[in-house]
Protein backbone atom coordinates (compact mmCIF):
# COMPACT_ATOMS: atom_id res chain seq x y z
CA UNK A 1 -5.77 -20.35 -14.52
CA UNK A 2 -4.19 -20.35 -11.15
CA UNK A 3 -3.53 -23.61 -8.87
CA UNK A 4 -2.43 -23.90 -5.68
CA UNK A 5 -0.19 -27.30 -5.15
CA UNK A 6 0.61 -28.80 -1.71
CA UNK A 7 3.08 -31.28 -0.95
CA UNK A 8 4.32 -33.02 1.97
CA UNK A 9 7.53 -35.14 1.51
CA UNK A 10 7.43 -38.17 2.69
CA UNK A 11 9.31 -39.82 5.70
CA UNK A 12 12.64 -39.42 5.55
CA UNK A 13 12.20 -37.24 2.42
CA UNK A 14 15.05 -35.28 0.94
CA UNK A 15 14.19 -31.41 0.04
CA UNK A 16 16.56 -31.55 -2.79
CA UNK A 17 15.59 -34.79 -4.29
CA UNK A 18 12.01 -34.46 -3.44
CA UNK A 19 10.79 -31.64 -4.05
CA UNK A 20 13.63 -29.00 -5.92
CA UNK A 21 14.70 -31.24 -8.87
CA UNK A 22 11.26 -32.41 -9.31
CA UNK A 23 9.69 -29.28 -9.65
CA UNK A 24 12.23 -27.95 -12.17
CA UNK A 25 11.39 -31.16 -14.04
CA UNK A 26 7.25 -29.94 -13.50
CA UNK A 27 8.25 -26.61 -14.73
CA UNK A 28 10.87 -27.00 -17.74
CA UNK A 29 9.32 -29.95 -19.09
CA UNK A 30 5.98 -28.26 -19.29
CA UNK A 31 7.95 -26.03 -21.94
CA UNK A 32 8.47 -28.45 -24.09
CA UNK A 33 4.51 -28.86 -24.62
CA UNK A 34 3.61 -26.40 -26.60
CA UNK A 35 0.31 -27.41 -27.59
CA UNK A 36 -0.81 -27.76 -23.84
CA UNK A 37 1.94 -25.97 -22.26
CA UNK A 38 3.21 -23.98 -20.60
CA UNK A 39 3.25 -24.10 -16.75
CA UNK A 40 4.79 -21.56 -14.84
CA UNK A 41 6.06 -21.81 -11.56
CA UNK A 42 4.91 -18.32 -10.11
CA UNK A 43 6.12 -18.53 -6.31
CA UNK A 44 5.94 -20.97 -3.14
CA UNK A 45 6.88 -21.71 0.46
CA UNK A 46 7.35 -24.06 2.29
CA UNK A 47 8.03 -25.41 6.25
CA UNK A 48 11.17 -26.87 6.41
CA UNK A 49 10.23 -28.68 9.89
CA UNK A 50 7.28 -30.72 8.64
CA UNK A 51 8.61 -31.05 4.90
CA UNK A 52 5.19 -29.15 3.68
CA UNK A 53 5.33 -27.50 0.73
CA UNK A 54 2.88 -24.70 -0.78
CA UNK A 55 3.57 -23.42 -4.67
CA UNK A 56 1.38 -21.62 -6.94
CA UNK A 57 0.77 -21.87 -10.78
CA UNK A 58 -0.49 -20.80 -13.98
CA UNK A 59 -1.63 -23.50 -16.44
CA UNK A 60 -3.84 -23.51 -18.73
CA UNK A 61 -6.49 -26.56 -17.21
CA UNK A 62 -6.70 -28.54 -14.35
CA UNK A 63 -5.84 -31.96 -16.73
CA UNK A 64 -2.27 -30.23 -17.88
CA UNK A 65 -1.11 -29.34 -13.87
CA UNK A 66 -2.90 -32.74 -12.81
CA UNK A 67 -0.51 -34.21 -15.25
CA UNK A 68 2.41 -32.17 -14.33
CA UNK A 69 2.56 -32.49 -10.45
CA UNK A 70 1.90 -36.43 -10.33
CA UNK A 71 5.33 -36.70 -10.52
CA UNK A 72 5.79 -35.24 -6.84
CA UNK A 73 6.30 -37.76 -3.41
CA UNK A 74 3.63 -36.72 -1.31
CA UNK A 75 1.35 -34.54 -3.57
CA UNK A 76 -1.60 -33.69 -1.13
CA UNK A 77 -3.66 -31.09 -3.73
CA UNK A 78 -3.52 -29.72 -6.83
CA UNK A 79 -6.30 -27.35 -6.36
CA UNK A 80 -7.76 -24.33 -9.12
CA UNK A 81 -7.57 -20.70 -6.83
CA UNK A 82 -8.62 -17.26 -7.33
CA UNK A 83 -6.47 -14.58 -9.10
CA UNK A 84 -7.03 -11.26 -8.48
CA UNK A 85 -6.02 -8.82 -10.80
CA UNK A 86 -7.22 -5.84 -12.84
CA UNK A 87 -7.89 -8.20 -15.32
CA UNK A 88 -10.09 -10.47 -13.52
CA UNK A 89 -13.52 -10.43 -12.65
CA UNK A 90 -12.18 -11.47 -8.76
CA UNK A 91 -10.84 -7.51 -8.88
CA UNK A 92 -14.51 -6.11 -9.37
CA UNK A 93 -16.00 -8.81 -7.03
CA UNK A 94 -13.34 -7.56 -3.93
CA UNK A 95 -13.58 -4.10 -4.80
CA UNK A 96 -17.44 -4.72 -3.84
CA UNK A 97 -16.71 -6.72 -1.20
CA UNK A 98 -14.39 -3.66 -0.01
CA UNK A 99 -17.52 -1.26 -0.51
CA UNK A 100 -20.24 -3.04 1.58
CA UNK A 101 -17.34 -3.72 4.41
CA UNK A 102 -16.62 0.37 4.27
CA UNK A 103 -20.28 1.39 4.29
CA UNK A 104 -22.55 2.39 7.13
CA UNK A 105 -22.63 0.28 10.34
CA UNK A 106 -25.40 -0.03 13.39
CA UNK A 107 -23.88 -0.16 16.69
CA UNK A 108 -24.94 -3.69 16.80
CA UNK A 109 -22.26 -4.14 13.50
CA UNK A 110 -25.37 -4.92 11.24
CA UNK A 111 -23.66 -3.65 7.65
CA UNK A 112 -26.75 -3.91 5.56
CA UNK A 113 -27.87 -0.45 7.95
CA UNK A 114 -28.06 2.53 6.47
């Protein structure tokens, strides 16, 4: 499963100390839970002006990222998203999406004409 985590640091909040070293602790200790484990840090980014922080996950449940991320000053969301990939059903669902959007169009931009 896929989860989107946001973070804002707090006042006065250091990147390093707030958010870098905490994360590697998120992501390495994770590794040493097998029977829950792991969680994998798959990318991020962030703004540096307003400390806000974006990063994206695998895990397997919502209860072992919940329980991961607490650690984190100024955890906003921990939030389950939608992976697309050939192996998910999200792929078929865009690639109909994709179909309707490409089909036959009114004037008035009605798509269900045709």
């Amino acid at each position: 499963m896929r989860f989107l985590v946001r973070q804002r640091l707090p006042e006065g909040g250091e990147v390093m100390q707030d958010h870098v070293l905490p994360m590697a602790g998120v992501v390495a200790g994770s590794m040493e839970d097998p029977p829950r484990g792991p969680v994998v840090w798959l990318g991020g980014c962030g703004n540096i002006e307003t400390s806000e922080y974006y990063m994206l996950f695998d895990a397997p449940d919502q209860e072992t990222i919940d329980e991961c991320v607490q650690v984190l000053p100024g955890l906003i969301a921990c939030e389950r998203v939608m992976s697309v990939d050939r192996k998910t059903i999200g792929y078929r669902l865009l690639q109909s999406m994709a179909a309707t959007y490409d089909g036959p169009r009114d004037p008035a931009g009605d798509t269900t004409a045709g």
